[in-house]
Protein backbone atom coordinates (compact mmCIF):
# COMPACT_ATOMS: atom_id res chain seq x y z
CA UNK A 1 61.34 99.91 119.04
CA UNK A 2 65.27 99.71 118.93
CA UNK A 3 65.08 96.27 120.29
CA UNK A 4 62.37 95.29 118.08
CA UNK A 5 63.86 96.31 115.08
CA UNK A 6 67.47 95.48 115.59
CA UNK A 7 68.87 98.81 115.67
CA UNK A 8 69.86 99.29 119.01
CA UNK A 9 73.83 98.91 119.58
CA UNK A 10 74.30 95.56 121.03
CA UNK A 11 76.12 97.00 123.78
CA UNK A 12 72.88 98.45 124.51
CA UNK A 13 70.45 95.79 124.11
CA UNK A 14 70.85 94.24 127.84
CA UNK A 15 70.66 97.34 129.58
CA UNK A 16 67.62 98.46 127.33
CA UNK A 17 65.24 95.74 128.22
CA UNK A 18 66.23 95.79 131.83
CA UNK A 19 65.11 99.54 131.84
CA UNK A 20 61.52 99.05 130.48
CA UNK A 21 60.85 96.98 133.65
CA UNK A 22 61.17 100.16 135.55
CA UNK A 23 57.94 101.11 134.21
CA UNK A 24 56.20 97.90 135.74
CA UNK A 25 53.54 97.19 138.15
CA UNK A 26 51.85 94.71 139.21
CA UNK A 27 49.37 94.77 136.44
CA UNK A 28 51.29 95.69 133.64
CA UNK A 29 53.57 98.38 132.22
CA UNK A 30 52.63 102.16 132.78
CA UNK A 31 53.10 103.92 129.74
CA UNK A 32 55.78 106.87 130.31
CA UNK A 33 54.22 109.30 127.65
CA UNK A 34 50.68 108.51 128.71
CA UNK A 35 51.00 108.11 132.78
CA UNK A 36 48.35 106.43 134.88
CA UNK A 37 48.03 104.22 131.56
CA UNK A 38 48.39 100.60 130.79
CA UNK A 39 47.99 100.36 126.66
CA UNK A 40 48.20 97.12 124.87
CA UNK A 41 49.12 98.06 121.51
CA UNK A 42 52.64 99.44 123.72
CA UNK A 43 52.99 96.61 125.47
CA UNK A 44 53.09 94.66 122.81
CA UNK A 45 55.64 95.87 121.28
CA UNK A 46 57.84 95.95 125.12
CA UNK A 47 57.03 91.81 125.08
CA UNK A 48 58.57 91.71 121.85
CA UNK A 49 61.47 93.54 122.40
CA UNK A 50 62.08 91.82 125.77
CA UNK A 51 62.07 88.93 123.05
CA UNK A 52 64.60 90.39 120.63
CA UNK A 53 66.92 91.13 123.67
CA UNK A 54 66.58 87.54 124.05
CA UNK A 55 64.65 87.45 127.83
CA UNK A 56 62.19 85.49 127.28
CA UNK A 57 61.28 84.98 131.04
CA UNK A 58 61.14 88.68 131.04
CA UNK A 59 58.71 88.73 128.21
CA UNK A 60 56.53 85.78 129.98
CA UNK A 61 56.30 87.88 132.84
CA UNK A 62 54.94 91.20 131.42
CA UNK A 63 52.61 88.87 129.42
CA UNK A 64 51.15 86.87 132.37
CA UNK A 65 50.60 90.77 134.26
CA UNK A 66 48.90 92.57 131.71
CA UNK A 67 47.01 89.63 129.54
CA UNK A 68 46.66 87.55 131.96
CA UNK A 69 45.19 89.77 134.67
CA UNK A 70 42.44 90.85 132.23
CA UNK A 71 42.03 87.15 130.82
CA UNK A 72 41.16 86.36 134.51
CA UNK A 73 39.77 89.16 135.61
CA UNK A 74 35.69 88.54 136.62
CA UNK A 75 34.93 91.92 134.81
CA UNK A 76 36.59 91.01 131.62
CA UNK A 77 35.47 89.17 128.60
CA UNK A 78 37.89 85.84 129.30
CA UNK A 79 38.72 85.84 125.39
CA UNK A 80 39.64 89.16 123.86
CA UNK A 81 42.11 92.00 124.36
CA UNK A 82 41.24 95.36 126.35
CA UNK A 83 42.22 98.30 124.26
CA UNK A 84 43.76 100.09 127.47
CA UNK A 85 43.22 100.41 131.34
CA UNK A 86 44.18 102.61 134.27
CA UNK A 87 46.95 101.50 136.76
CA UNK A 88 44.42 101.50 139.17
CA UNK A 89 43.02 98.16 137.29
CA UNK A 90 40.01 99.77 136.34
CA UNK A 91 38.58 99.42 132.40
CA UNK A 92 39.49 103.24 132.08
CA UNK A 93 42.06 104.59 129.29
CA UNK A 94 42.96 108.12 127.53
CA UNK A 95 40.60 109.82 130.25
CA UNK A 96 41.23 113.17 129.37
CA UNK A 97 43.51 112.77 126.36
CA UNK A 98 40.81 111.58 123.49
CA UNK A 99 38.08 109.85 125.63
CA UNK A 100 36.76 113.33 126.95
CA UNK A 101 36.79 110.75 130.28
CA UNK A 102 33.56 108.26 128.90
CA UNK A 103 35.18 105.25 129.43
CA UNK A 104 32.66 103.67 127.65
CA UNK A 105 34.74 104.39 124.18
CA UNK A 106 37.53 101.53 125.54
CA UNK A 107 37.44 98.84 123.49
CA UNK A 108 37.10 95.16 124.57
CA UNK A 109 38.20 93.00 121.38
CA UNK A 110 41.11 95.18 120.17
CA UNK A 111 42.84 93.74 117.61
CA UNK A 112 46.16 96.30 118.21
CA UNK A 113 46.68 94.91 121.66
CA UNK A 114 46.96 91.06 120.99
CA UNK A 115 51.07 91.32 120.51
CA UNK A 116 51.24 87.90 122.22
CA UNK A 117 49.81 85.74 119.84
CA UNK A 118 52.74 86.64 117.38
CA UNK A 119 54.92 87.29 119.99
CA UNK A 120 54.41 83.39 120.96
CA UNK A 121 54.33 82.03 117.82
CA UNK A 122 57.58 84.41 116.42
CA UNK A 123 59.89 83.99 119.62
CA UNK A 124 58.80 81.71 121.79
CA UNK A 125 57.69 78.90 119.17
CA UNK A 126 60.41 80.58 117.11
CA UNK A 127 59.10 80.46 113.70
CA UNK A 128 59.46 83.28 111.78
CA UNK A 129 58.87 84.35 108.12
CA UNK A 130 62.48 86.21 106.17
CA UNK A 131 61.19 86.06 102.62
CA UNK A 132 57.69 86.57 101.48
CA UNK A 133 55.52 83.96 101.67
CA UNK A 134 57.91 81.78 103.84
CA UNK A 135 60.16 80.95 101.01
CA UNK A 136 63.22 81.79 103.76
CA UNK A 137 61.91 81.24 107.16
CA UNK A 138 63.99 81.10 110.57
CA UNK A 139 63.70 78.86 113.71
CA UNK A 140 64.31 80.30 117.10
CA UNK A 141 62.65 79.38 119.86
CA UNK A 142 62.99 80.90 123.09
CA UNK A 143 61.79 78.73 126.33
CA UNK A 144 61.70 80.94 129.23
CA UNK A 145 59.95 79.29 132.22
CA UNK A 146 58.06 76.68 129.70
CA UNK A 147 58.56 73.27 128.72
CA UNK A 148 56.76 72.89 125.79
CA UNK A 149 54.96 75.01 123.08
CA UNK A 150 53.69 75.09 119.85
CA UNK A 151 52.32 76.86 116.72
CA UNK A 152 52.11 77.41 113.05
CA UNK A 153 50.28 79.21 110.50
CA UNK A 154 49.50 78.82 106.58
CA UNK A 155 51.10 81.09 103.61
CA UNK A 156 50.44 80.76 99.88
CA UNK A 157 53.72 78.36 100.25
CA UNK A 158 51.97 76.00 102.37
CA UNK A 159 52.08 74.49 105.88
CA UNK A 160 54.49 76.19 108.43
CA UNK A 161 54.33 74.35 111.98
CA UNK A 162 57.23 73.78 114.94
CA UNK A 163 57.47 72.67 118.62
CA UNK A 164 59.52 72.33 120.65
CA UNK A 165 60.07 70.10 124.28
CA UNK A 166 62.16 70.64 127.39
CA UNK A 167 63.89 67.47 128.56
CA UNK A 168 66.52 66.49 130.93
CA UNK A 169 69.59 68.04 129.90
CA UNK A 170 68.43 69.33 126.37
CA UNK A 171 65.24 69.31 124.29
CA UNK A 172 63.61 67.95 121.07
CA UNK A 173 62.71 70.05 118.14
CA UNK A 174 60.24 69.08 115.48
CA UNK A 175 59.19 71.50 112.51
CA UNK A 176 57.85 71.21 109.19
CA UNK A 177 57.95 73.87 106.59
CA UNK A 178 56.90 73.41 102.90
CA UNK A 179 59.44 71.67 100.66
CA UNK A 180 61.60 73.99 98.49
CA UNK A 181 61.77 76.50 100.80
CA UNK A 182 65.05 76.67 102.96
CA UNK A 183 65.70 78.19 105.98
CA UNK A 184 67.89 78.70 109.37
CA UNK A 185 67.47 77.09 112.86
CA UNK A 186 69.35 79.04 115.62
CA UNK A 187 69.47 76.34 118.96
CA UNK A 188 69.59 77.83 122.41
CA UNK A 189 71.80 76.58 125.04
CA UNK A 190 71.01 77.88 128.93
CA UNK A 191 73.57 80.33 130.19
CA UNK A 192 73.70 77.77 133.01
CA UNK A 193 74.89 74.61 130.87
CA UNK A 194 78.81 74.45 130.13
CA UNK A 195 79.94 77.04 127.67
CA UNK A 196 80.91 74.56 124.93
CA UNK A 197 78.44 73.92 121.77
CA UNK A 198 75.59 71.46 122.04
CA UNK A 199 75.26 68.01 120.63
CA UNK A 200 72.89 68.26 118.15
CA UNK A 201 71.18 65.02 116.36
CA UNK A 202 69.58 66.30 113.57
CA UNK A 203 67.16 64.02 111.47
CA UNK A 204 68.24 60.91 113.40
CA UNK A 205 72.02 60.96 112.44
CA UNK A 206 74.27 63.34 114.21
CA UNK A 207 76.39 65.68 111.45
CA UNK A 208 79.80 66.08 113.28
CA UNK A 209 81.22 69.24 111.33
CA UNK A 210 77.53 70.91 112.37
CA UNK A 211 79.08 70.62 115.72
CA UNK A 212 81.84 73.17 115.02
CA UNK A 213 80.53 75.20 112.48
CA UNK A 214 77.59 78.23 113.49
CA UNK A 215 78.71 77.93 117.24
CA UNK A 216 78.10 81.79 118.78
CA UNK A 217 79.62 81.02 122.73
CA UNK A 218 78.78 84.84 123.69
CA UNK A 219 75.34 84.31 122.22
CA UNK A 220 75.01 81.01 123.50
CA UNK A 221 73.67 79.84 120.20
CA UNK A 222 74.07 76.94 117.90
CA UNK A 223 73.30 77.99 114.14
CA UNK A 224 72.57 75.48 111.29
CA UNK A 225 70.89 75.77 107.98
CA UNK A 226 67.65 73.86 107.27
CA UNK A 227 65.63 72.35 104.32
CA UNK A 228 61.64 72.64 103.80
CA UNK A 229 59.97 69.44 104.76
CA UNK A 230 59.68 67.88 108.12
CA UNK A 231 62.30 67.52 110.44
CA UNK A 232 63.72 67.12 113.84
CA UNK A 233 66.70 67.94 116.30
CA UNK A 234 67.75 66.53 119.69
CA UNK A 235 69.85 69.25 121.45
CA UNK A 236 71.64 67.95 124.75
CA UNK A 237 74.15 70.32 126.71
């Protein structure tokens, strides 16, 4: 919850994240406070901060264990969310702490344990909502292990889509957000890429003081501010 909410002390943040994979397995993330348990709703909120500590491999990874493995499991429903399991990987959960052990109480299509699909589109996509409605909205995306993604959704406002593309030595970004609306584009660089800022062509036509100005080296993070309407951005490092 510190990570997710941005209160953690920064100096914290790193070592936070790398903690909460302590509590992995194979299948998931055992829930310290309810042990022998794998809970959704919790991990949802662990991908997420993973996300806001700016790991998004990290995040990938707890999302391909615990979604994925029931996605694919033979005894799941290939399309919904489990509610909870046991670290055993059986459809078990709060045996003797609400359940009175009848598993048959777990839910199968629980809509508190399907974190990633705003995780993806709020991180990983990037695209993010800072004033109601989307009249402020930031862009952030995150790649991980991934090469390409995309999402959007619909507000009162309008249309808000982005994607993004992994090519050699950069990527592309496209987005499109309603016009009047304004917002702020924050452009990753890898930590393996040479510590200056990106070259960024925004729109076509590359805006030379853009270069200098928003540059975060620690972060490793180009920031720039953006109009509504459709636009793109060719970031090579």
């Amino acid at each position: 919850m510190a990570l997710v909410f941005n209160v953690a002390n920064s100096s914290y943040v790193a070592p936070i994240s790398k903690q909460l994979t302590s509590n992995w397995i194979c299948i998931g993330a055992v829930a310290p406070e309810l042990p022998n348990n794998l809970v959704g709703f919790v991990q949802s909120f662990e991908i997420k901060a993973h996300l806001a500590a700016r790991q998004p491999s990290r995040a990938l990874d707890l999302i391909r264990r615990a979604w994925g493995w029931y996605l694919n499991n033979s005894a799941g429903t290939a399309s919904t969310c489990i509610e909870g399991y046991l670290a055993d990987g059986t459809f078990g959960y709060r045996a003797t702490t609400g359940y009175a052990n009848d598993y048959s109480y777990t839910s199968h299509a629980h809509g508190w344990g399907t974190g990633p699909t705003d995780a993806l589109t709020s991180y990983v996509v990037g695209l993010t909502l800072v004033q109601p409605a989307g009249s402020q909205w930031l862009l952030s995306p995150q790649f991980g292990d991934l090469t390409f993604a995309e999402g959007g959704f619909t507000t009162s406002l309008g249309q808000f889509q982005a994607s993004w593309t992994l090519e050699n030595g950069g990527y592309s970004l496209d987005w499109s957000t309603p016009e009047g609306t304004t917002g702020t584009v924050v452009l990753s660089v890898p930590p393996n890429t040479a510590g200056q800022a990106p070259k960024v062509v925004l729109d076509g036509g590359t805006d030379a003081k853009m270069q200098a100005d928003g540059w975060n080296p620690s972060a490793r993070t180009l920031t720039i501010q953006g109009a509504g309407g459709k636009h793109c951005a060719k970031v090579t490092y």
